[in-house]
PDB file of N, CA and C in Angstrom:
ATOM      1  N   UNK A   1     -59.865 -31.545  55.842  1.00  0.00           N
ATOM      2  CA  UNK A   1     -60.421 -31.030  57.082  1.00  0.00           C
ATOM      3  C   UNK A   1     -61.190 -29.731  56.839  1.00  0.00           C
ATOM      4  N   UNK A   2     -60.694 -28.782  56.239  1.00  0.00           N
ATOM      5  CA  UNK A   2     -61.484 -27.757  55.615  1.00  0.00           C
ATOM      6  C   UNK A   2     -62.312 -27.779  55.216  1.00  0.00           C
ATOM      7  N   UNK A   3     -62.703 -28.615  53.926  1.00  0.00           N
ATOM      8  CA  UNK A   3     -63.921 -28.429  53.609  1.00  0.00           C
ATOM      9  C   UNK A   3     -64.976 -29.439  54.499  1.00  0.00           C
ATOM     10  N   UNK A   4     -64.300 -30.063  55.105  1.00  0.00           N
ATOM     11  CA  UNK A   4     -65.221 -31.077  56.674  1.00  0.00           C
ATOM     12  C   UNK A   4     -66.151 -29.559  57.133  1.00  0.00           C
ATOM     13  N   UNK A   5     -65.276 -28.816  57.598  1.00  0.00           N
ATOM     14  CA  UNK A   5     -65.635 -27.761  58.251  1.00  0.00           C
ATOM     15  C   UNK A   5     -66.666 -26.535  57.439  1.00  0.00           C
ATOM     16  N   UNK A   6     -66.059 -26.324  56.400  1.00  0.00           N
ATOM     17  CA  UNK A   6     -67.000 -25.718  55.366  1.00  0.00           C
ATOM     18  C   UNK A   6     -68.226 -26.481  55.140  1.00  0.00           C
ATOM     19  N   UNK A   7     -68.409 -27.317  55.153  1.00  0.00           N
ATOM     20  CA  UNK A   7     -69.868 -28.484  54.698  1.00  0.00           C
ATOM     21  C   UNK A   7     -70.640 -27.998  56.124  1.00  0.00           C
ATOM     22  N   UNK A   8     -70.002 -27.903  57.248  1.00  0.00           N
ATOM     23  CA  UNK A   8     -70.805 -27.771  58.370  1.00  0.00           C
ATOM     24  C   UNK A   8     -71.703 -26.592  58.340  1.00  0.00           C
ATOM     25  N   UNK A   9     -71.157 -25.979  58.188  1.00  0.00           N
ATOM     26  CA  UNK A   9     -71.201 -24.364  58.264  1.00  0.00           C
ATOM     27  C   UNK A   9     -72.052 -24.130  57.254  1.00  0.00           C
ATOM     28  N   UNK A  10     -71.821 -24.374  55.680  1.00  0.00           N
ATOM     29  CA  UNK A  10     -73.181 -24.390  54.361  1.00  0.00           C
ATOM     30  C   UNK A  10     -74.033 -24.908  54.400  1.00  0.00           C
ATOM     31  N   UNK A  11     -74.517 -25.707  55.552  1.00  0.00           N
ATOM     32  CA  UNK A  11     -75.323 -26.344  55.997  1.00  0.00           C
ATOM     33  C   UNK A  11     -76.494 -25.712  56.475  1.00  0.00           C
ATOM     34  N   UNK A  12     -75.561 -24.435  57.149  1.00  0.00           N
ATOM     35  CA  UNK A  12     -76.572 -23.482  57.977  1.00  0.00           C
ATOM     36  C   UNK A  12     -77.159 -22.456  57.399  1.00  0.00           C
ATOM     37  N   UNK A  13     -76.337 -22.020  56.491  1.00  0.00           N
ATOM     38  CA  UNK A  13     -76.309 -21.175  55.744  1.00  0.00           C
ATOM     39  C   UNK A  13     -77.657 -20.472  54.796  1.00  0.00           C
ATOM     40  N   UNK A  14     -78.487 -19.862  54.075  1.00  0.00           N
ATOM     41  CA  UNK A  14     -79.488 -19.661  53.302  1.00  0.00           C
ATOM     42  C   UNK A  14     -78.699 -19.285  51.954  1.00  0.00           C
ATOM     43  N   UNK A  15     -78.905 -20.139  50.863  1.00  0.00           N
ATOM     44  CA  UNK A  15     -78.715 -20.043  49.510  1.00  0.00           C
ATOM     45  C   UNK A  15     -80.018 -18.620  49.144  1.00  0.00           C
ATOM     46  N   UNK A  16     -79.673 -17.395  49.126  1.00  0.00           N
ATOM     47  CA  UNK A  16     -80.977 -16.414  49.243  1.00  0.00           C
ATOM     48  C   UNK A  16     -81.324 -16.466  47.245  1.00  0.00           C
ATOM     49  N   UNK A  17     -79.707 -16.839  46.149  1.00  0.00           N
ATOM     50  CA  UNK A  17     -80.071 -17.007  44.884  1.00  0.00           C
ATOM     51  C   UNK A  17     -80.865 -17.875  44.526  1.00  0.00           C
ATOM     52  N   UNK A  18     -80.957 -18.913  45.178  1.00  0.00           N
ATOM     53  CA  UNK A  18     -81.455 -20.126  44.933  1.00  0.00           C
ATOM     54  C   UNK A  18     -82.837 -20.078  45.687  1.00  0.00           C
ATOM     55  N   UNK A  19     -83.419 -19.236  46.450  1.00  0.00           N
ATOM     56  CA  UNK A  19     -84.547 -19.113  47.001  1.00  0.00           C
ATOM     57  C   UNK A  19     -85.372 -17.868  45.661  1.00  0.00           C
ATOM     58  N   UNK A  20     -83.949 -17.021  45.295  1.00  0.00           N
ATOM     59  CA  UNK A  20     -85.195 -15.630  44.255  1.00  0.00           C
ATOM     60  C   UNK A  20     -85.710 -16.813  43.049  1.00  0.00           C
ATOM     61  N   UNK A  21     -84.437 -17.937  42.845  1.00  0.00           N
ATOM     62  CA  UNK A  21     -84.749 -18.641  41.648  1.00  0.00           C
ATOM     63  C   UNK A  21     -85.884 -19.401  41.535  1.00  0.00           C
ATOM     64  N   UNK A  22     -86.667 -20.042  42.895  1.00  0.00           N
ATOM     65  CA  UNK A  22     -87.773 -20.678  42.708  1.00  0.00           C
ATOM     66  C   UNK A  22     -88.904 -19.542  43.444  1.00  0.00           C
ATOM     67  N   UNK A  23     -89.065 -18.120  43.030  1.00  0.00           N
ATOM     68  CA  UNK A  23     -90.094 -17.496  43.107  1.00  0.00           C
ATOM     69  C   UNK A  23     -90.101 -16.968  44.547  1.00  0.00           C
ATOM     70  N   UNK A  24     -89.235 -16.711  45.160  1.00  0.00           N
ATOM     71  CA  UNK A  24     -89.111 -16.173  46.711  1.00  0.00           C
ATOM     72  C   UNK A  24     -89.580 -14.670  46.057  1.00  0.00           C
ATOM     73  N   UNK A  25     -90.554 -14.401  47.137  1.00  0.00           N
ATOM     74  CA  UNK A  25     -90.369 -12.609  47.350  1.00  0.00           C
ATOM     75  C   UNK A  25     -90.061 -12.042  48.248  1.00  0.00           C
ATOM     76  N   UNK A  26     -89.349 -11.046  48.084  1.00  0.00           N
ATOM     77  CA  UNK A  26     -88.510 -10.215  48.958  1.00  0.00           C
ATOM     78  C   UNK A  26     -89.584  -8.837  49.700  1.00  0.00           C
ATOM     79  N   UNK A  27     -89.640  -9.099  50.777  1.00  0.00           N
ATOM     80  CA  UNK A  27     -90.655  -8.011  52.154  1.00  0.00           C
ATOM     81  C   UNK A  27     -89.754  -7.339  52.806  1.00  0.00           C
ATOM     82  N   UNK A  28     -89.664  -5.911  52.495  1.00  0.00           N
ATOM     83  CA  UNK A  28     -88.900  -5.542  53.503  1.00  0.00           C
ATOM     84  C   UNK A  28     -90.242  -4.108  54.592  1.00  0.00           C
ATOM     85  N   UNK A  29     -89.603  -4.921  55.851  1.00  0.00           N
ATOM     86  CA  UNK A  29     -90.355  -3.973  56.522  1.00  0.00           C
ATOM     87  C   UNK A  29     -90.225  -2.537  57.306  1.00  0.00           C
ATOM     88  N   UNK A  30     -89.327  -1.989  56.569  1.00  0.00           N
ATOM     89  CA  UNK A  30     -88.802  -0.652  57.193  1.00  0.00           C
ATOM     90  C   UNK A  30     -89.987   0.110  56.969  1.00  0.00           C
ATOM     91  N   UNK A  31     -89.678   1.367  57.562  1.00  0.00           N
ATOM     92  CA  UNK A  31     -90.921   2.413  57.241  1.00  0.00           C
ATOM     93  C   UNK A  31     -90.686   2.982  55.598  1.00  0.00           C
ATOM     94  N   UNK A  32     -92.054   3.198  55.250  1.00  0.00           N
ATOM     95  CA  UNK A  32     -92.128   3.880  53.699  1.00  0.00           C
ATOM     96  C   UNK A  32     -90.901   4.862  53.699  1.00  0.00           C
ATOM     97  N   UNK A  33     -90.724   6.009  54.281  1.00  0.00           N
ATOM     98  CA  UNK A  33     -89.830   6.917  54.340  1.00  0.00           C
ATOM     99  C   UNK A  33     -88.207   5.889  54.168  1.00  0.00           C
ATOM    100  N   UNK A  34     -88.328   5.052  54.884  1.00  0.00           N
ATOM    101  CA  UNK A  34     -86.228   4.471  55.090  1.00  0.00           C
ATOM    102  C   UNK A  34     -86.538   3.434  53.578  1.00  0.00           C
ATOM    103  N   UNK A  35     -87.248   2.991  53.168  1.00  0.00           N
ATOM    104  CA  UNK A  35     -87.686   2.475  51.630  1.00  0.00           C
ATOM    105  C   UNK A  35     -87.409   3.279  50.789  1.00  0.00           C
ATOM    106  N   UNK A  36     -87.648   4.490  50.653  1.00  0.00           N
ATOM    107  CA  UNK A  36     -87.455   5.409  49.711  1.00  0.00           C
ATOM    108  C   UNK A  36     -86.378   5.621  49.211  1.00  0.00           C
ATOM    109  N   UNK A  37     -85.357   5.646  50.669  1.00  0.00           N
ATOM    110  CA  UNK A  37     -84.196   5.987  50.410  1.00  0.00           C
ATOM    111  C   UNK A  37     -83.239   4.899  49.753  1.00  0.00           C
ATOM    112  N   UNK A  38     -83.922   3.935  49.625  1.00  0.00           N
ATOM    113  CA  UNK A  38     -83.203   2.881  48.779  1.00  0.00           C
ATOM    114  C   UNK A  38     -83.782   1.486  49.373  1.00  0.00           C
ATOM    115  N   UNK A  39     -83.589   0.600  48.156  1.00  0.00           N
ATOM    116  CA  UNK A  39     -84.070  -1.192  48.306  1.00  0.00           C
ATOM    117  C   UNK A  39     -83.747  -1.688  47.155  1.00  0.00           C
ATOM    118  N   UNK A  40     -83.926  -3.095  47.742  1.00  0.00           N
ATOM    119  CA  UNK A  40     -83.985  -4.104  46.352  1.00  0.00           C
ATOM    120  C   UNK A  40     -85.177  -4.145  45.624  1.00  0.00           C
ATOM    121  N   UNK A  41     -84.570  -3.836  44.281  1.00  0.00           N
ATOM    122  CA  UNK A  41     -85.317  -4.101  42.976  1.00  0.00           C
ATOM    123  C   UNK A  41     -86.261  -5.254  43.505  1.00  0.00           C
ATOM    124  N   UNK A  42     -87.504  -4.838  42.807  1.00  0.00           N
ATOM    125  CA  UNK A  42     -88.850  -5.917  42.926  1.00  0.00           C
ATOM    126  C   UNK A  42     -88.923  -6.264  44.464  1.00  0.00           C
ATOM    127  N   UNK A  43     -88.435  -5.629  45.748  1.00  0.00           N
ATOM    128  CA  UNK A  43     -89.168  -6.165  46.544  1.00  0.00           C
ATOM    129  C   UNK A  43     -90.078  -5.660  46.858  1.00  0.00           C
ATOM    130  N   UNK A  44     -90.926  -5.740  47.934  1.00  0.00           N
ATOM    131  CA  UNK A  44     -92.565  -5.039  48.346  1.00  0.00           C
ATOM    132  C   UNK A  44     -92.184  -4.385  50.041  1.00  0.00           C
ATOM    133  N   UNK A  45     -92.341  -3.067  50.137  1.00  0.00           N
ATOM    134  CA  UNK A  45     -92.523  -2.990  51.070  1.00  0.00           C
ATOM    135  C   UNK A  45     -93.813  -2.900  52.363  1.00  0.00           C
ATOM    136  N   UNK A  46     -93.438  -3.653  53.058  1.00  0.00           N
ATOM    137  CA  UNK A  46     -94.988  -3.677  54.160  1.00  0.00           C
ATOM    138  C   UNK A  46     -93.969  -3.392  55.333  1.00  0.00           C
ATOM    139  N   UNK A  47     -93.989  -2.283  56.254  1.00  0.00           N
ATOM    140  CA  UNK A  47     -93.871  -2.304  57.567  1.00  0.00           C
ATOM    141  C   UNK A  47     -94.244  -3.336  58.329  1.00  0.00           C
ATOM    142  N   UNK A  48     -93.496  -3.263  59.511  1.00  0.00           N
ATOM    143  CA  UNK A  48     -93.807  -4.432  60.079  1.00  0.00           C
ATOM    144  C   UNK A  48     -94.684  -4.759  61.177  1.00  0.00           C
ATOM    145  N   UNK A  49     -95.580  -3.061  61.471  1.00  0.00           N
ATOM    146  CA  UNK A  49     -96.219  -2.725  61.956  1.00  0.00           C
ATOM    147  C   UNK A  49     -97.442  -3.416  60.950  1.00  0.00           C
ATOM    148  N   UNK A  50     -97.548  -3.376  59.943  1.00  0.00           N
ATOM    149  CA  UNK A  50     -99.002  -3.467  58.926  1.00  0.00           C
ATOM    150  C   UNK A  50     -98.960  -5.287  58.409  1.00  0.00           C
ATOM    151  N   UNK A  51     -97.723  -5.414  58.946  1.00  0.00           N
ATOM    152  CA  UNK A  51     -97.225  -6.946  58.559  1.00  0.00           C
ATOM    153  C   UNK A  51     -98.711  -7.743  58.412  1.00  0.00           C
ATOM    154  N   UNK A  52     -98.996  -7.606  59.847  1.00  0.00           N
ATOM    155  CA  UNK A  52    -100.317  -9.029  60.137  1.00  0.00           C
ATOM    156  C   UNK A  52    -101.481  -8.356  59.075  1.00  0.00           C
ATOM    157  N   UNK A  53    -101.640  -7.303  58.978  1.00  0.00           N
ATOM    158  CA  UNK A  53    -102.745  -7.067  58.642  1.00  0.00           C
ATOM    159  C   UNK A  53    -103.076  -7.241  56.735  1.00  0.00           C
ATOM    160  N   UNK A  54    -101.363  -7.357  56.230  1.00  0.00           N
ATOM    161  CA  UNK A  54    -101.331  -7.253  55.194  1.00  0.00           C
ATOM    162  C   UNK A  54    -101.148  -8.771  54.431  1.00  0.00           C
ATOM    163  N   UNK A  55    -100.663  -9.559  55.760  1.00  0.00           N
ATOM    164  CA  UNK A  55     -99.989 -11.061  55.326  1.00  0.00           C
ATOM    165  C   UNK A  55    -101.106 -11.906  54.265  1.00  0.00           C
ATOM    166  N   UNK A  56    -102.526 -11.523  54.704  1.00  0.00           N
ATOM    167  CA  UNK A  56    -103.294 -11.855  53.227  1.00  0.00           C
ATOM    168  C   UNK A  56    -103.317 -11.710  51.927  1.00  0.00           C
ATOM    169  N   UNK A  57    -102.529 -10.858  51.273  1.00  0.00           N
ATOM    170  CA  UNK A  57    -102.429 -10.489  50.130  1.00  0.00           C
ATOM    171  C   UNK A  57    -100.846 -11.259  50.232  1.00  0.00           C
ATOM    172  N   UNK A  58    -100.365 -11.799  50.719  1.00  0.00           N
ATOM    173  CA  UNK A  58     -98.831 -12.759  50.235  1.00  0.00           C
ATOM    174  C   UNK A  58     -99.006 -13.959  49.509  1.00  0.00           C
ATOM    175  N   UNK A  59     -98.473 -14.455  48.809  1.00  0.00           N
ATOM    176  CA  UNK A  59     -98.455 -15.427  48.502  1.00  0.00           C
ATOM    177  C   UNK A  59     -98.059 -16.850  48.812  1.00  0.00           C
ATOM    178  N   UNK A  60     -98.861 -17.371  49.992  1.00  0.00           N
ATOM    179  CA  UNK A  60     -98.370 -18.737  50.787  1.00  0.00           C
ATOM    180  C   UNK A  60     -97.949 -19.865  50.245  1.00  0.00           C
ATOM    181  N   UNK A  61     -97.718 -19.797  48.473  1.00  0.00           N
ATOM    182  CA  UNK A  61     -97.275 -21.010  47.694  1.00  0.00           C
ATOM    183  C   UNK A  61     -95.514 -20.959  47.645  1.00  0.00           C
ATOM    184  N   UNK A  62     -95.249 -19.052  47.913  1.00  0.00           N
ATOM    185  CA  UNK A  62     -93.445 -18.816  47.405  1.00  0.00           C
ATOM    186  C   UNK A  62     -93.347 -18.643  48.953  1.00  0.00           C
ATOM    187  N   UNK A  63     -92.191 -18.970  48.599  1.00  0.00           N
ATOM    188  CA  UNK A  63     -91.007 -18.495  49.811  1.00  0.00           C
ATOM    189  C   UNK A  63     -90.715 -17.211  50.102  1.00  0.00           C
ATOM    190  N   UNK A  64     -90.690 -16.400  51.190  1.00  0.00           N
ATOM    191  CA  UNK A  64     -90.310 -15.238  51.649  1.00  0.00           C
ATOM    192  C   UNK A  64     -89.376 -14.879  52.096  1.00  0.00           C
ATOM    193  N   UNK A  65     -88.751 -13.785  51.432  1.00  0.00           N
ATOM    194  CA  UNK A  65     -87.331 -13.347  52.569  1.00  0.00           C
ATOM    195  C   UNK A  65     -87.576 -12.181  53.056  1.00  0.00           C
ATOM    196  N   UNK A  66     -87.180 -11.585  54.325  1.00  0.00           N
ATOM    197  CA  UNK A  66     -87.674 -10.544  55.101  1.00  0.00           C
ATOM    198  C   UNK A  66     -86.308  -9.833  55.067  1.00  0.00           C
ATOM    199  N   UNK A  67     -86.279  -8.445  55.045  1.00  0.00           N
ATOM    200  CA  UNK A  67     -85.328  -7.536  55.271  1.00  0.00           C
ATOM    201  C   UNK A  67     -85.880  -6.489  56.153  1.00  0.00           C
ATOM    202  N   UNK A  68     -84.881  -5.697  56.333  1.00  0.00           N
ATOM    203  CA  UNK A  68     -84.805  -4.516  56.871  1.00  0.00           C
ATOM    204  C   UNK A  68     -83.739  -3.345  57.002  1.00  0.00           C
ATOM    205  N   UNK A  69     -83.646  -2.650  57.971  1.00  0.00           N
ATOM    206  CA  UNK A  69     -82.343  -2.067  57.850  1.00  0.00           C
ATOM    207  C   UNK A  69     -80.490  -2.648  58.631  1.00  0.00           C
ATOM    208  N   UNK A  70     -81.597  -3.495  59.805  1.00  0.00           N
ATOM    209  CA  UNK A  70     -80.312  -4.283  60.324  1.00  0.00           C
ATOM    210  C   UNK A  70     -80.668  -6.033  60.264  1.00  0.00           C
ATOM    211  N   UNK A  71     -81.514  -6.170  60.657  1.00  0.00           N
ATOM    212  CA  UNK A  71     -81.963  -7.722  60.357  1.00  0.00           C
ATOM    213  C   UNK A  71     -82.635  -7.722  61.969  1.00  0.00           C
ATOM    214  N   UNK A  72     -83.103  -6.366  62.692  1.00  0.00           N
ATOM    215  CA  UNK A  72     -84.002  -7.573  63.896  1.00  0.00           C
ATOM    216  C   UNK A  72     -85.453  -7.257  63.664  1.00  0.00           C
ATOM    217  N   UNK A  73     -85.995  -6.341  62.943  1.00  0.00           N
ATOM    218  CA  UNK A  73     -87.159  -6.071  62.393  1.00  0.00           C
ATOM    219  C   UNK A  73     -87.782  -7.315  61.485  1.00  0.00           C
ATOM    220  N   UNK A  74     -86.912  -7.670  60.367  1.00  0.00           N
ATOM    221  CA  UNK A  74     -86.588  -8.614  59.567  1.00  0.00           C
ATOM    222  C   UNK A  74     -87.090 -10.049  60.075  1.00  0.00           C
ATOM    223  N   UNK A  75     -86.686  -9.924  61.434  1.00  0.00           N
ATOM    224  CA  UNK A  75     -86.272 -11.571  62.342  1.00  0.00           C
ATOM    225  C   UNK A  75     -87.721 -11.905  62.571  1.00  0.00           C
ATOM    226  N   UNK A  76     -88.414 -10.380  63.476  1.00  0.00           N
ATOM    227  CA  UNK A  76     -89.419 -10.442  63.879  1.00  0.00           C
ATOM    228  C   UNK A  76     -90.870 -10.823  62.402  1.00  0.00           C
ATOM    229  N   UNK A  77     -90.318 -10.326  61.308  1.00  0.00           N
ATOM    230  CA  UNK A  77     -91.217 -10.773  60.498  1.00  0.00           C
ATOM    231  C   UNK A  77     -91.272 -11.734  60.028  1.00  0.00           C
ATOM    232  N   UNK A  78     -89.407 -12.592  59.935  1.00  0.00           N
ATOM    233  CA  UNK A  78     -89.481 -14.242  59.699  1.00  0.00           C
ATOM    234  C   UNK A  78     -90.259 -14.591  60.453  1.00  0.00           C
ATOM    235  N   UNK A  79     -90.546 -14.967  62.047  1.00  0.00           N
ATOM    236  CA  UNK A  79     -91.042 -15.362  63.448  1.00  0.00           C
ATOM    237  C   UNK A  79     -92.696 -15.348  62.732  1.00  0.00           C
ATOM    238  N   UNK A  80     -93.551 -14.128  62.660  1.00  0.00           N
ATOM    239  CA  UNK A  80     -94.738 -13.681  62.188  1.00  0.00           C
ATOM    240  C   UNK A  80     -95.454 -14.809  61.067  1.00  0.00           C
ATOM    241  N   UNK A  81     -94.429 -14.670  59.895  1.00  0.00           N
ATOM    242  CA  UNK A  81     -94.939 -15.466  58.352  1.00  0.00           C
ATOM    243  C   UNK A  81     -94.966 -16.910  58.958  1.00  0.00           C
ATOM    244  N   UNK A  82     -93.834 -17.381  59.054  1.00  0.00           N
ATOM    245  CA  UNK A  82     -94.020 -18.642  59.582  1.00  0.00           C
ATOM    246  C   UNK A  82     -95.272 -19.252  60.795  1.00  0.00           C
ATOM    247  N   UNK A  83     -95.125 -18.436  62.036  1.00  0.00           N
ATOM    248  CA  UNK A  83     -96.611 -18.696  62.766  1.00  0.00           C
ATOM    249  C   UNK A  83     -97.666 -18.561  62.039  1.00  0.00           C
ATOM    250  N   UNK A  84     -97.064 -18.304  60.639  1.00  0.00           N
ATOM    251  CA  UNK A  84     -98.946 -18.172  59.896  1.00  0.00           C
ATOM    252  C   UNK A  84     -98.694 -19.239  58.519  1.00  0.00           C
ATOM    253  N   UNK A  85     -97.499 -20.127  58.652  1.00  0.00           N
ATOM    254  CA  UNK A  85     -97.538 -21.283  57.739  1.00  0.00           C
ATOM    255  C   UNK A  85     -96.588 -20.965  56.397  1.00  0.00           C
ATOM    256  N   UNK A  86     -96.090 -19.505  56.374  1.00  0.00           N
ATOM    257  CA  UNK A  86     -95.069 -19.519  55.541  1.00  0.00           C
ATOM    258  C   UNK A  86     -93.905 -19.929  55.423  1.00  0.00           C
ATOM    259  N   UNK A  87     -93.108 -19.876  54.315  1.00  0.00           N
ATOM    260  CA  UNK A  87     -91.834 -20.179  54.520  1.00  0.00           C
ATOM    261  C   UNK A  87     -90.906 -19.231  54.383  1.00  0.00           C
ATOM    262  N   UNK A  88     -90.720 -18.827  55.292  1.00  0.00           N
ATOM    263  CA  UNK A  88     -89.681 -17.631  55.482  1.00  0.00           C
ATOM    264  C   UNK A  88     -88.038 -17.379  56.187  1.00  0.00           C
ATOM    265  N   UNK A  89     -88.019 -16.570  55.090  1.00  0.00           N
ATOM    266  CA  UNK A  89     -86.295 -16.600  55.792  1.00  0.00           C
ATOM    267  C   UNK A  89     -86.109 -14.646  56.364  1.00  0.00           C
ATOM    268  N   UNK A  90     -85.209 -14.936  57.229  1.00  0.00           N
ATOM    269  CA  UNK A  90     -84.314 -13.622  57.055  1.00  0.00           C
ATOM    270  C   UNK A  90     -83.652 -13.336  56.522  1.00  0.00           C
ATOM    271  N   UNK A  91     -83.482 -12.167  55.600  1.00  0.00           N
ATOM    272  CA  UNK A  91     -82.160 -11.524  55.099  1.00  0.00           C
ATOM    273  C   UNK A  91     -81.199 -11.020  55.665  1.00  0.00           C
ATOM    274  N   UNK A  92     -82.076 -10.335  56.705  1.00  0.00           N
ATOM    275  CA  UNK A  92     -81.114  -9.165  57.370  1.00  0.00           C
ATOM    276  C   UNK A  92     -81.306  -8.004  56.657  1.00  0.00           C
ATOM    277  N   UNK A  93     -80.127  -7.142  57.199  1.00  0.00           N
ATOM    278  CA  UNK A  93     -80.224  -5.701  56.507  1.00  0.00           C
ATOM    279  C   UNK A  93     -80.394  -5.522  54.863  1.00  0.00           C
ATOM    280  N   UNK A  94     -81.257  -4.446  54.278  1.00  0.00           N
ATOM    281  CA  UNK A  94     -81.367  -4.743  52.616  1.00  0.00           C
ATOM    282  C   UNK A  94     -79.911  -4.972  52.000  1.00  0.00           C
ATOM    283  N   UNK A  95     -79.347  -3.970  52.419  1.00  0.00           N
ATOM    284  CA  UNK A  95     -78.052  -3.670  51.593  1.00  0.00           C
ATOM    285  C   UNK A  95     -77.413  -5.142  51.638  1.00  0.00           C
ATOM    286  N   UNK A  96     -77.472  -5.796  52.216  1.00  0.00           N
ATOM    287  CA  UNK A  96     -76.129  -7.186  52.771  1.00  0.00           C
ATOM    288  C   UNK A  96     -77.030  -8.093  51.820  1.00  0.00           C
ATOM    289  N   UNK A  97     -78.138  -7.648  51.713  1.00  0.00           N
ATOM    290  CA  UNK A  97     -79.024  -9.133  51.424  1.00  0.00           C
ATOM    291  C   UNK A  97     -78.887  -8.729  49.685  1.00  0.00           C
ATOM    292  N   UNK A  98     -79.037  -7.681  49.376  1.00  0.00           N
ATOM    293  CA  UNK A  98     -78.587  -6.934  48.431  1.00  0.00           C
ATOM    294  C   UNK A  98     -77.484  -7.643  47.327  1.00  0.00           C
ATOM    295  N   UNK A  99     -76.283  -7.506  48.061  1.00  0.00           N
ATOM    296  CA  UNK A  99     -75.132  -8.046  47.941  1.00  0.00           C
ATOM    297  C   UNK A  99     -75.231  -9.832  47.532  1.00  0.00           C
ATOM    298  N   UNK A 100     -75.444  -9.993  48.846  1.00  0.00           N
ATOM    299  CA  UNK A 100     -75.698 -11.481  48.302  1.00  0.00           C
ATOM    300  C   UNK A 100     -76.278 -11.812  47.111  1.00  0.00           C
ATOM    301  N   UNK A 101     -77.411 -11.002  46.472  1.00  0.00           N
ATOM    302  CA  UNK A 101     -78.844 -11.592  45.486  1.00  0.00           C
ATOM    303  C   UNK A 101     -77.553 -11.624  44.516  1.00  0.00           C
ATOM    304  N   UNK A 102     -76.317 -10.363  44.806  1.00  0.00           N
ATOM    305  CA  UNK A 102     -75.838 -10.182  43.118  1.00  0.00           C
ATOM    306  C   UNK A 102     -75.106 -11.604  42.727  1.00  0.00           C
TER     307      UNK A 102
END
């Protein structure tokens, strides 16, 4: 019955290792200043203010994961990539998403 229930649930879930493994890049859109103070290795930061203007220089062949500091900035930039044909996920906050990559 457990793992009935576990299968449901991993279902929903985002494998975020298995997304860096086939070339996902990591966007986080906090401001330059809350970036500074820390992120994940190799990601790119674009605010999410500069998002649209910058989404040309992304790469529409990889997968995207969006961060931020809590995950609704993040959400709003999954929402964005995708209306423009990407494949994007949320992370949520860096630090959590962080965690997970390890």
């Amino acid at each position: 019955m457990f793992d009935f229930i576990k299968n449901i649930f991993a279902k929903n879930s985002v494998d975020f290792k298995e997304l860096m493994k086939n070339g996902a890049q990591i966007i986080d859109v906090r401001t330059p200043s809350e970036f500074s103070n820390g992120s994940i290795k190799n990601s790119k930061n674009i605010p999410l203010q500069k998002l649209a203007a910058e989404m040309k220089k992304l790469d529409l062949k990889k997968p995207i994961i969006t961060c931020c500091a809590s995950g609704m900035r993040s959400a709003s930039a999954k929402s964005m990539l995708k209306q423009n044909g990407f494949e994007a996920y949320n992370g949520g906050g860096w630090s959590s998403l962080q965690n997970k990559l390890k």
